[in-house]
Protein backbone atom coordinates (compact mmCIF):
# COMPACT_ATOMS: atom_id res chain seq x y z
CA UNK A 1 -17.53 -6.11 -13.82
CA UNK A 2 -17.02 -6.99 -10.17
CA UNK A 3 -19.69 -6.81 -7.54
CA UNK A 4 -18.13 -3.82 -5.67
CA UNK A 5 -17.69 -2.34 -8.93
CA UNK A 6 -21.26 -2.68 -9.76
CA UNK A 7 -22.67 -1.90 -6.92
CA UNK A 8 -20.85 1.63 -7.05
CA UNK A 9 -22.03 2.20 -10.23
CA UNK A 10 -25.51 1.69 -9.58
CA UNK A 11 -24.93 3.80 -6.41
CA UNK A 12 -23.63 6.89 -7.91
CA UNK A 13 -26.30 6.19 -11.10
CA UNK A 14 -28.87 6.56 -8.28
CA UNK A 15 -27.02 10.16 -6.82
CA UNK A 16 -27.14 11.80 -10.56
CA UNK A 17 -31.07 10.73 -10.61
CA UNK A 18 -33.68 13.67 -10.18
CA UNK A 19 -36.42 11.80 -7.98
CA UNK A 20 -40.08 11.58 -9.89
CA UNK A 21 -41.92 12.33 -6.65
CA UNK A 22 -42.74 16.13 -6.13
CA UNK A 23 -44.69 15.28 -2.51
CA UNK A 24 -43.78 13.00 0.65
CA UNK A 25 -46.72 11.01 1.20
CA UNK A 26 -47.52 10.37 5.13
CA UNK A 27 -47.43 6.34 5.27
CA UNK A 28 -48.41 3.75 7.62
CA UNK A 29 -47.64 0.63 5.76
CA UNK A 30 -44.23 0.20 4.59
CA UNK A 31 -42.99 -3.11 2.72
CA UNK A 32 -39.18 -3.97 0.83
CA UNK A 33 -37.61 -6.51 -0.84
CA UNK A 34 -34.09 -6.66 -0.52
CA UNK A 35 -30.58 -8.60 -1.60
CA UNK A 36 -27.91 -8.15 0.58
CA UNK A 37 -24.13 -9.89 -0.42
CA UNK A 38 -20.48 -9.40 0.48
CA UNK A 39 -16.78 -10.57 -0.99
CA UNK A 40 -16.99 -12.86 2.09
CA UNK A 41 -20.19 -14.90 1.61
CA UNK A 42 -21.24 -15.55 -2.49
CA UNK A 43 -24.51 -16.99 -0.90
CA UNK A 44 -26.02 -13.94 -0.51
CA UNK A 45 -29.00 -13.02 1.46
CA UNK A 46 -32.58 -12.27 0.22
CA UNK A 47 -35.19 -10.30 2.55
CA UNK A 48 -38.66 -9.37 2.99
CA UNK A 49 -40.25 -6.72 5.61
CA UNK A 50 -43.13 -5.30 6.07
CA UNK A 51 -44.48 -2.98 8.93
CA UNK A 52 -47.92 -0.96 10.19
CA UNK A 53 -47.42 1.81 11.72
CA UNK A 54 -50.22 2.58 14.32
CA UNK A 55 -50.38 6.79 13.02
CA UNK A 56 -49.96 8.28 9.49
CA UNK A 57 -45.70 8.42 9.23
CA UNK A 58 -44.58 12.13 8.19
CA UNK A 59 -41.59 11.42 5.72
CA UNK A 60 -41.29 15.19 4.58
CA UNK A 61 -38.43 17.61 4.96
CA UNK A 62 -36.51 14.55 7.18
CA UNK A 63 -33.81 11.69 5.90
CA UNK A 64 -36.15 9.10 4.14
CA UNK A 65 -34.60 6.29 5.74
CA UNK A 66 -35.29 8.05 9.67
CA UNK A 67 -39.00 8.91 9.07
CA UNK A 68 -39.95 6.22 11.16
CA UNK A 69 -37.56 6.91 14.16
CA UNK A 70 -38.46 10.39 13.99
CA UNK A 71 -41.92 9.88 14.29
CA UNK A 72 -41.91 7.61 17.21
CA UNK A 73 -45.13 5.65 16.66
CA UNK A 74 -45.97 2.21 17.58
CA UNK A 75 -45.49 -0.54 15.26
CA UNK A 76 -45.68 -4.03 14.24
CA UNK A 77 -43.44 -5.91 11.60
CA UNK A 78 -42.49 -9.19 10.13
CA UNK A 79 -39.69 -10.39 8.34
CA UNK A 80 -38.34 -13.20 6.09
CA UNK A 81 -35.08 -13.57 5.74
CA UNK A 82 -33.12 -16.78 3.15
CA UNK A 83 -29.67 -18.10 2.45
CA UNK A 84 -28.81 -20.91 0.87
CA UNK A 85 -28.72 -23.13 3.73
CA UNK A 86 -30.62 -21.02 6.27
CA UNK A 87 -34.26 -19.34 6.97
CA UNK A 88 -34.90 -16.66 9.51
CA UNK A 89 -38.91 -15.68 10.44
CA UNK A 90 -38.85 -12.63 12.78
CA UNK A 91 -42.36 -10.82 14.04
CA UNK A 92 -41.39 -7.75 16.20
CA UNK A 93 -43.81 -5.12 18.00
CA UNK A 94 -43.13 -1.97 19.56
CA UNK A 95 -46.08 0.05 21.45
CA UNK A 96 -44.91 4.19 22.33
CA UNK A 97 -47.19 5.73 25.23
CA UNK A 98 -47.81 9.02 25.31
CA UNK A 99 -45.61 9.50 28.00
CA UNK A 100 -42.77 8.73 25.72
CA UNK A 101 -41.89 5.16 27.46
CA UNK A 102 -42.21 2.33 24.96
CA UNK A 103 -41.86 -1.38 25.27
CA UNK A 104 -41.60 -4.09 22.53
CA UNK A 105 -41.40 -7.38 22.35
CA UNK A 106 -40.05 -10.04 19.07
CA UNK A 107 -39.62 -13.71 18.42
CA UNK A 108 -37.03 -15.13 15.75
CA UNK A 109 -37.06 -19.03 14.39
CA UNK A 110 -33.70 -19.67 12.32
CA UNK A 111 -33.68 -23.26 10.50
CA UNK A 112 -30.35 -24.58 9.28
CA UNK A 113 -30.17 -27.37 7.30
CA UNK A 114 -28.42 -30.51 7.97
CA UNK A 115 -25.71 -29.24 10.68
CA UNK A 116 -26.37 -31.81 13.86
CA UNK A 117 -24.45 -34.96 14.19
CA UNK A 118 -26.98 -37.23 12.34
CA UNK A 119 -26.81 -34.55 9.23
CA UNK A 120 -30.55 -33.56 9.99
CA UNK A 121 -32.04 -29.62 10.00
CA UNK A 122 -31.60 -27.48 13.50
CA UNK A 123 -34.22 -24.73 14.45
CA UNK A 124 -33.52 -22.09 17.29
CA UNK A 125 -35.96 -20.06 18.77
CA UNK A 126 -34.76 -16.51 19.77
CA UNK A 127 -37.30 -14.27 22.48
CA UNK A 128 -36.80 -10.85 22.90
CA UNK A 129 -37.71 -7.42 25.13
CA UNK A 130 -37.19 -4.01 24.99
CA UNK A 131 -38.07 -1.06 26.79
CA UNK A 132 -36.99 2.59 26.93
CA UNK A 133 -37.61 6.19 26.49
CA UNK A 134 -37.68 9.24 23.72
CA UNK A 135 -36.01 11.81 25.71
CA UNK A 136 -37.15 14.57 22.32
CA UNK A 137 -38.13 14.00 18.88
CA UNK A 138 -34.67 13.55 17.96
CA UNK A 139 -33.46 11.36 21.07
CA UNK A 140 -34.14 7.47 22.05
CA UNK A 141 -32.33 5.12 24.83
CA UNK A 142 -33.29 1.36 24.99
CA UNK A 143 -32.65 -1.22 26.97
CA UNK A 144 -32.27 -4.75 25.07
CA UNK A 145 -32.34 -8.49 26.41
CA UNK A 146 -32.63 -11.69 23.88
CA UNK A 147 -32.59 -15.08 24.95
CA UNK A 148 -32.60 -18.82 23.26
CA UNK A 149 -32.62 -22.57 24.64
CA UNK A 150 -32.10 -24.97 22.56
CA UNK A 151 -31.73 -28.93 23.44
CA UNK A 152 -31.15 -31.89 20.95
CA UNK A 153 -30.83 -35.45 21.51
CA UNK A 154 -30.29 -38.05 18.50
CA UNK A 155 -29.95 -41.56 18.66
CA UNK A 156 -28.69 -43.84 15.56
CA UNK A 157 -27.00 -47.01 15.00
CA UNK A 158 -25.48 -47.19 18.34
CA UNK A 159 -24.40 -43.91 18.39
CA UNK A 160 -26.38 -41.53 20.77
CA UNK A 161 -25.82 -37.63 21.07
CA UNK A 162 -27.41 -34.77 23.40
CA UNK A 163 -26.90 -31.45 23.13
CA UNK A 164 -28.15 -27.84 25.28
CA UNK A 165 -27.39 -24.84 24.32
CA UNK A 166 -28.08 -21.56 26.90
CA UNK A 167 -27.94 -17.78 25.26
CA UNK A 168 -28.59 -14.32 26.53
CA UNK A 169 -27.74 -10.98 25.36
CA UNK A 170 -28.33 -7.83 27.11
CA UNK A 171 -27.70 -4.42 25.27
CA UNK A 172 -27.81 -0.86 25.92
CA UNK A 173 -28.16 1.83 22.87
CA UNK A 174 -28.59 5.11 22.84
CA UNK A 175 -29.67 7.22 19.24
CA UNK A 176 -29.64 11.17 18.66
CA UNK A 177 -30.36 12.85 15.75
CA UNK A 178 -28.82 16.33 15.12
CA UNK A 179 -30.65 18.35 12.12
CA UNK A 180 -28.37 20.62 10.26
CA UNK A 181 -29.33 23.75 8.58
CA UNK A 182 -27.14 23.26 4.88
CA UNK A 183 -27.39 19.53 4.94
CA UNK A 184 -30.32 17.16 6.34
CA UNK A 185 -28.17 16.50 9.66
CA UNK A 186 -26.18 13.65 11.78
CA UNK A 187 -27.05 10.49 13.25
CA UNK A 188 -25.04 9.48 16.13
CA UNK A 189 -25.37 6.09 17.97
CA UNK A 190 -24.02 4.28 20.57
CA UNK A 191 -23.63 1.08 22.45
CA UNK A 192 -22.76 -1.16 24.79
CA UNK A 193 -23.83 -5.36 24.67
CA UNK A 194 -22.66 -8.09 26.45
CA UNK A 195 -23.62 -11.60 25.06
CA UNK A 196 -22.95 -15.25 26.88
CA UNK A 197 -23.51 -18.48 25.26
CA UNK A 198 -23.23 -22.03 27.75
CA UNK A 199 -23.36 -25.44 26.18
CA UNK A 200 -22.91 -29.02 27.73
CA UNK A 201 -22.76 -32.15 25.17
CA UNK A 202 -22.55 -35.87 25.37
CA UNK A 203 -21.98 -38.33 22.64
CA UNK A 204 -21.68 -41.83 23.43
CA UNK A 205 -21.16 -44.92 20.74
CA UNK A 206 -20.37 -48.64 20.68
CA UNK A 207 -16.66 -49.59 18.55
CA UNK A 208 -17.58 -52.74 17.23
CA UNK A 209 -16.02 -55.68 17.26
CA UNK A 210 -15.32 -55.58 20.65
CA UNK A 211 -18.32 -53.67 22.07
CA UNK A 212 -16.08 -51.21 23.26
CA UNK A 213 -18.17 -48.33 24.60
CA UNK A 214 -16.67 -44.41 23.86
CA UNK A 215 -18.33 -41.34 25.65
CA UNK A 216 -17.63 -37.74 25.78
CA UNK A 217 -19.07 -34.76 27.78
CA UNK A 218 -17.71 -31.73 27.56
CA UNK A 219 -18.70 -28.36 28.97
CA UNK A 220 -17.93 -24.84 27.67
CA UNK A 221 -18.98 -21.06 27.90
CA UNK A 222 -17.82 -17.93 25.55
CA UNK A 223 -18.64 -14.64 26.44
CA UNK A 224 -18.68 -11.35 24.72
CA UNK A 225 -18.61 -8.25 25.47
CA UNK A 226 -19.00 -5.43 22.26
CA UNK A 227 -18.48 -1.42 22.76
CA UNK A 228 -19.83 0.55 19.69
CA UNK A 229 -19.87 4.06 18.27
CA UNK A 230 -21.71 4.74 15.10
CA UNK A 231 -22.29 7.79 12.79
CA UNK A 232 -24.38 8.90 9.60
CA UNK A 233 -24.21 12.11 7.98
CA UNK A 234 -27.07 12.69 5.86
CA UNK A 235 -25.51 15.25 2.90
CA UNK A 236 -29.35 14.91 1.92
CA UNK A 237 -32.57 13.45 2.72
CA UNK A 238 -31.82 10.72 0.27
CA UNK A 239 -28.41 9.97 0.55
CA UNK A 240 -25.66 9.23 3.81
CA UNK A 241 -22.39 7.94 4.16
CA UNK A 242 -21.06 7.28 7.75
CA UNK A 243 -18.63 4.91 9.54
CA UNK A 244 -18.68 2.46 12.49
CA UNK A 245 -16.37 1.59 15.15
CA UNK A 246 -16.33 -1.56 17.25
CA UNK A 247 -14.25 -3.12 19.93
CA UNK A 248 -15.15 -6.88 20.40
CA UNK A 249 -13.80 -8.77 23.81
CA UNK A 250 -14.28 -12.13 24.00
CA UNK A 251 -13.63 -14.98 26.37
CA UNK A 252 -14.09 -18.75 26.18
CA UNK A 253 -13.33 -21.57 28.61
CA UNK A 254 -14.08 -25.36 27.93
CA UNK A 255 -13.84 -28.51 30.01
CA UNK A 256 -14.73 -32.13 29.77
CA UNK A 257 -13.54 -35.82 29.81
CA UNK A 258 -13.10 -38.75 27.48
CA UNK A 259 -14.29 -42.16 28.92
CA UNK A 260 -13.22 -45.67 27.16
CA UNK A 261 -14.98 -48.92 28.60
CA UNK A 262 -13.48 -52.43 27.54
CA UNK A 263 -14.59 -55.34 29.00
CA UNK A 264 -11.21 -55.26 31.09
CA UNK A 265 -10.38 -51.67 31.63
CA UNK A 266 -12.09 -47.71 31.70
CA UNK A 267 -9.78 -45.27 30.58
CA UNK A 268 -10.65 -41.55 31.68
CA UNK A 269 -9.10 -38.69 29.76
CA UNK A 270 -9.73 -34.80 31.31
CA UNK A 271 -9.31 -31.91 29.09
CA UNK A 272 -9.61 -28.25 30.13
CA UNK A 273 -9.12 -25.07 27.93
CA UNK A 274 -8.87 -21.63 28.19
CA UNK A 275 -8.98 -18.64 25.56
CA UNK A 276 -9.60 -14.74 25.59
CA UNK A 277 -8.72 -11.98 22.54
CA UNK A 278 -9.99 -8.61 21.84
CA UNK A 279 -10.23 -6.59 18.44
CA UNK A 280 -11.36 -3.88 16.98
CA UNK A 281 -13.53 -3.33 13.59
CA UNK A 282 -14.06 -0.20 11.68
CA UNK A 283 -16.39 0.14 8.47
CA UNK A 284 -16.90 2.87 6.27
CA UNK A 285 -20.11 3.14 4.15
CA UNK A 286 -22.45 5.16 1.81
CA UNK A 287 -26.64 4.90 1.46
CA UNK A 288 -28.95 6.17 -1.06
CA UNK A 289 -32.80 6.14 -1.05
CA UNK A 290 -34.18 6.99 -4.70
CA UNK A 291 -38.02 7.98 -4.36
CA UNK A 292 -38.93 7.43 -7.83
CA UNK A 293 -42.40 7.53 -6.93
CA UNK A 294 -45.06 8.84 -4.15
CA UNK A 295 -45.11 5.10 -3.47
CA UNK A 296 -42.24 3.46 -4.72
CA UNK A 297 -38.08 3.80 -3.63
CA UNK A 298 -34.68 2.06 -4.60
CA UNK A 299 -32.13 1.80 -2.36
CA UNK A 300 -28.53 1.05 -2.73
CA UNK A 301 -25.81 0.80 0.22
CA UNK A 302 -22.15 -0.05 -0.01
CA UNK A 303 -19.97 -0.80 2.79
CA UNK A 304 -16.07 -1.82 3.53
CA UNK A 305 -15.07 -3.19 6.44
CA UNK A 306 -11.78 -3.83 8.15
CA UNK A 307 -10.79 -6.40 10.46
CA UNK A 308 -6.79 -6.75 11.39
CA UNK A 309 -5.44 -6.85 8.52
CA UNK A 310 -8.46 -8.70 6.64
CA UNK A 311 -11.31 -6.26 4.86
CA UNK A 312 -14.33 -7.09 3.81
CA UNK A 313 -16.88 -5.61 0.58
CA UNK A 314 -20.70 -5.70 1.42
CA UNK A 315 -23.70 -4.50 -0.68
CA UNK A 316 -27.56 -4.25 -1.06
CA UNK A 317 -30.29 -3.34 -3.39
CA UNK A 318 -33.88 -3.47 -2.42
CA UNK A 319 -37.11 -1.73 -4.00
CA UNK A 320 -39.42 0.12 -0.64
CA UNK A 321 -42.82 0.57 -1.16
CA UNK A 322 -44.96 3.39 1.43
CA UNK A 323 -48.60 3.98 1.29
């Protein structure tokens, strides 16, 4: 049996299932383990959360998996996040005033092993703000900005290599929730982010016999720009299927020279390059949230994506615990 094939099966086993819990507890602790994978990546990702929730979290008569945006409460979380070859540690806060206005703050270290020059681990250190407003219960607009700076510099047998690395991203979203009178309701969102990443590297060695001395520095800077429009219908309080649409822009220039010394002669060598494309990405998915307990949940999501004329097969399992 495939993955995709399994994961719909467990999906639509989880749809035919009558849920064990007669009440919807009011939470403030909320915890999951989760697997997400894809046709694209066999590595798979494994994930822990957990958040506090500063007031009691009504989950009744609303979409399970919105009880916590509907409530609009302050919060604290942290997350753990593994691959293979990578490991993500996120801590996010989020305080509401009574006024509605809320600001929130995170930090995010991701550790990849063995992908610098010398074949040794790289850590980045991601800071982010965000502030907004709840215009109703159902209604939220924030304003987004992440940054990183990252600078290495290696030095081995001769060889020596520096590296910085500039990153910001600013995004606007905006979320509304329409409840629906047959069915739990619609969740509509929308966005607009613009991203820009700068880097400027050297790397300088010694050709042996004849002590010939190589150096390169090169500049370069890709920016991208992202327009999105995103939709949920919840048929139930346990179970959604919605699609995405995204329009990506992106453009990246690059400079830099090549410098040969010999004893007799220095050879320079300029480079310049230029490059901009746009697309546009559209996914289609379905959710379920199984509360097979006052405590416990199981939750299944399958998505497809398309790119071009490429599409891609994601899906995740996790078990939620509330209390």
């Amino acid at each position: 049996m495939t993955k995709t094939s399994l994961s719909l099966a467990l999906m639509l086993a989880l749809i035919s299932s009558n849920s064990f819990a007669e009440t919807a507890d009011a939470f403030q602790h909320e915890a999951e383990l989760g697997f997400l994978d894809s046709s694209e990546n066999s590595d798979g990702l494994l994930n822990l959360n957990y958040s506090y929730y500063f007031e009691p979290v009504n989950q009744a008569d609303v979409p399970y998996a919105l009880a916590p945006f509907l409530n609009q409460y302050s919060t604290i979380s942290a997350r753990y996040a593994v691959t293979d070859y990578q490991d993500l540690y996120n801590i996010a806060g989020e305080y509401v005033f009574d006024s509605k206005f809320f600001i929130g703050g995170d930090y995010t270290r991701n550790t990849t092993e063995g992908i610098t020059l010398f074949n040794s681990d790289d850590s980045s250190n991601f800071y982010g703000v965000n502030l907004g407003y709840y215009f109703t219960k159902q209604s939220k607009l924030t304003l987004a900005y992440l940054w990183n700076s990252d600078d290495v510099a290696e030095q081995y047998d001769g060889r020596y290599y520096s590296d910085e690395n500039k990153y910001g991203l600013i995004k606007l979203d905006y979320q509304h929730y329409l409840p629906f009178e047959s069915t739990s309701g619609l969740m509509l969102n929308g966005f607009i982010l613009h991203s820009s990443f700068k880097n400027n590297s050297d790397y300088t060695f010694v050709l042996e016999p004849d002590d010939h001395i190589s150096s390169r520095t090169s500049h370069s800077e890709n920016s991208v720009t992202v327009l999105g429009v995103n939709a949920d219908w919840y048929i139930t309080d346990s179970w959604s299927v919605g699609g995405l649409y995204t329009h990506f822009n992106s453009d990246y220039d690059m400079d830099g020279i090549n410098i040969i010394t010999t004893p007799d002669t220095v050879v320079n060598d300029n480079y310049s390059f230029s490059d901009s494309n746009s697309n546009d990405t559209y996914s289609i998915n379905t959710r379920y949230f199984w509360r097979f307990s006052n405590i416990f949940s199981a939750k299944a999501s399958l998505e497809q994506t398309f790119v071009d004329s490429d599409s891609q097969t994601s899906f995740g399992i996790a078990i939620n615990a509330r209390f």
